[in-house]
PDB file of N, CA and C in Angstrom:
ATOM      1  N   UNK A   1     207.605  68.588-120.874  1.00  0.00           N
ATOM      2  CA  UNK A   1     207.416  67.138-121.065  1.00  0.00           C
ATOM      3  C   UNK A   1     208.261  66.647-122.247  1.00  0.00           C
ATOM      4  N   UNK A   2     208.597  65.945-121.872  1.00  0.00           N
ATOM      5  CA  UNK A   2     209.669  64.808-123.247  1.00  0.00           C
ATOM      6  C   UNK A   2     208.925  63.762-123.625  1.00  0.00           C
ATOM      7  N   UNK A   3     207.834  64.111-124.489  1.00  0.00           N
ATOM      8  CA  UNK A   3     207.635  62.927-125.143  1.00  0.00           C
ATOM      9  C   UNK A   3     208.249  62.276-126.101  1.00  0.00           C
ATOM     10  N   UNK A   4     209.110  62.762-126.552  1.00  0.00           N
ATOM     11  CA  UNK A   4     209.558  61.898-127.935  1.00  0.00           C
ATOM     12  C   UNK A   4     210.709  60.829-127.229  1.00  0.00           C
ATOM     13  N   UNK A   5     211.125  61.405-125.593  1.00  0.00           N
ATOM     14  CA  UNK A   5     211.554  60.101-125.339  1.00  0.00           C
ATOM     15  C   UNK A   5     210.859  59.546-124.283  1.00  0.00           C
ATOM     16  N   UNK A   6     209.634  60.062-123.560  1.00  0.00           N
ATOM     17  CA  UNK A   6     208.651  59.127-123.120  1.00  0.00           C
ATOM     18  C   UNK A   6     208.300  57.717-124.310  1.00  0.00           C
ATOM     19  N   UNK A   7     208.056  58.507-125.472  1.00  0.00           N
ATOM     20  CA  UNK A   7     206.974  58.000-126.185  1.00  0.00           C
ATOM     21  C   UNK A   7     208.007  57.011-126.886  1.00  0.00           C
ATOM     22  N   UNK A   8     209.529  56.869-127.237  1.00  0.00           N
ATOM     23  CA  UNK A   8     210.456  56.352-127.946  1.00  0.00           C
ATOM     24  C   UNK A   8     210.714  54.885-126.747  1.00  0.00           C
ATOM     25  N   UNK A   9     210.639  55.279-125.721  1.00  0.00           N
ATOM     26  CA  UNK A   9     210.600  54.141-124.539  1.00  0.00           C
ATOM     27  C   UNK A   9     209.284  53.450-124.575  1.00  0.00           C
ATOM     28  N   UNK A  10     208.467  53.936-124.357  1.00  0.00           N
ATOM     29  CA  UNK A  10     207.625  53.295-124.660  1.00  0.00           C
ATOM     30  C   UNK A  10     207.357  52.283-126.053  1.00  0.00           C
ATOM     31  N   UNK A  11     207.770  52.922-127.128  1.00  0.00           N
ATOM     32  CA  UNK A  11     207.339  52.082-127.796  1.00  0.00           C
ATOM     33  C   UNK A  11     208.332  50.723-128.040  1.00  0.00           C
ATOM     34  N   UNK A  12     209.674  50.964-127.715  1.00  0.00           N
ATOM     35  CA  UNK A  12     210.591  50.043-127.431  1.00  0.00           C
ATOM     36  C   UNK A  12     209.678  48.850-126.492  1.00  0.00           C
ATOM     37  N   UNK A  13     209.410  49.250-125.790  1.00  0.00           N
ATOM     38  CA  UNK A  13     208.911  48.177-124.371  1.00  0.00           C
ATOM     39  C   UNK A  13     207.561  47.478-125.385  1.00  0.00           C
ATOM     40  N   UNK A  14     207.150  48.022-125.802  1.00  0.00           N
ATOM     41  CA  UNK A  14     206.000  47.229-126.654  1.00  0.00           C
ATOM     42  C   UNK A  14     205.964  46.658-127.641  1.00  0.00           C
ATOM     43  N   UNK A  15     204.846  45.938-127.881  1.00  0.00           N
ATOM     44  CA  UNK A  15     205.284  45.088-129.125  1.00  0.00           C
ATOM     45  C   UNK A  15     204.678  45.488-129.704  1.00  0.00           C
ATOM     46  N   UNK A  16     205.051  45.643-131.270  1.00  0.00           N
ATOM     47  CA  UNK A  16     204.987  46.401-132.699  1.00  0.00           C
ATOM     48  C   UNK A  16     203.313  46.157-132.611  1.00  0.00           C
ATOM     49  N   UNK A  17     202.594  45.418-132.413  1.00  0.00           N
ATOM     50  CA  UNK A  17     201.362  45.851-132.693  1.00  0.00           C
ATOM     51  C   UNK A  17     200.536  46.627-131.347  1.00  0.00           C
ATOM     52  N   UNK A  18     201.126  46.658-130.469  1.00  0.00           N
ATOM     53  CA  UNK A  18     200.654  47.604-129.779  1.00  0.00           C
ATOM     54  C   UNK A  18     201.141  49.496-129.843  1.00  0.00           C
ATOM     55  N   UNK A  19     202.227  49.143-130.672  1.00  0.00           N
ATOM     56  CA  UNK A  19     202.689  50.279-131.025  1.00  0.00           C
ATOM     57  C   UNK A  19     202.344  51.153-131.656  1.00  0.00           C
ATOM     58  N   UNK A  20     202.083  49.806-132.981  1.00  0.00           N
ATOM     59  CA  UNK A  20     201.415  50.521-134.361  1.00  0.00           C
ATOM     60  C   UNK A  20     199.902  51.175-133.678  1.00  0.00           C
ATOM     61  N   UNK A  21     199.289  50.576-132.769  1.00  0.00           N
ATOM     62  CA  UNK A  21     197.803  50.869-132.800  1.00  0.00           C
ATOM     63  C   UNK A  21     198.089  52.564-131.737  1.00  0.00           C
ATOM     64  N   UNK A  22     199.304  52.491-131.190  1.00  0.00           N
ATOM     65  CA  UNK A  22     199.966  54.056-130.481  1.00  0.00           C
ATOM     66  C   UNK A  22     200.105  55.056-131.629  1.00  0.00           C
ATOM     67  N   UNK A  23     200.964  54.350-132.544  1.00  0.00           N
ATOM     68  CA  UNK A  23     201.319  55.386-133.050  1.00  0.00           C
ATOM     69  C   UNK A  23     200.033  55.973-133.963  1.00  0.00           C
ATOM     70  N   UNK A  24     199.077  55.043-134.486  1.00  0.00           N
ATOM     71  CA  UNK A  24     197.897  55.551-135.277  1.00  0.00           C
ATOM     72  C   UNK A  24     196.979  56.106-134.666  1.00  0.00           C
ATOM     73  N   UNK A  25     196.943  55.768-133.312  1.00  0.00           N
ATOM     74  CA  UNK A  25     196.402  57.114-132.728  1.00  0.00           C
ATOM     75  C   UNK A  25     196.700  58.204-132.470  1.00  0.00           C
ATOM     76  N   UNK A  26     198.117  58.509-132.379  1.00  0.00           N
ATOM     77  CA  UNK A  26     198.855  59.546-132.237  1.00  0.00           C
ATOM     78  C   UNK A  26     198.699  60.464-133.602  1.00  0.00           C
ATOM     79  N   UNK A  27     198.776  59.619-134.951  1.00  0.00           N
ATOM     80  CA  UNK A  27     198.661  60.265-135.919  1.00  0.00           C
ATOM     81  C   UNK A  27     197.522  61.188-135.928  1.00  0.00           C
ATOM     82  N   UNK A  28     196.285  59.849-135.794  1.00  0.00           N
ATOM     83  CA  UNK A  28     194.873  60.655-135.418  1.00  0.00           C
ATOM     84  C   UNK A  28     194.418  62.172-134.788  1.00  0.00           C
ATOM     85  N   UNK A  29     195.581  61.633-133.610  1.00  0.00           N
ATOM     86  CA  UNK A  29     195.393  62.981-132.770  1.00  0.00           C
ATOM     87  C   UNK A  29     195.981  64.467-133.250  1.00  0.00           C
ATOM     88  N   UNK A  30     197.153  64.044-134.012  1.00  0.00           N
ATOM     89  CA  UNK A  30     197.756  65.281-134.859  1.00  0.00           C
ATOM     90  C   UNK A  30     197.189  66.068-135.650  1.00  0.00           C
ATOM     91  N   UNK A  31     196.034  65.035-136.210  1.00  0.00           N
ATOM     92  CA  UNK A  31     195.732  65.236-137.515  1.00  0.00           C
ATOM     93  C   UNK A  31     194.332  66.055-136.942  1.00  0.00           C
TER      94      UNK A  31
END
């Protein structure tokens, strides 16, 4: 799986606050 360019498209297509609330879950999930 390619997420970093699933996830790099994706966040392009979205708008920064739907992003931000992606990417802070993503953090979440790392963490």
């Amino acid at each position: 799986m390619n997420f970093r360019m699933t996830f790099g498209s994706v966040k392009r297509s979205m708008s920064r606050q739907e992003a931000a609330l992606v990417k802070g879950q993503n953090e979440t999930r790392i963490r």
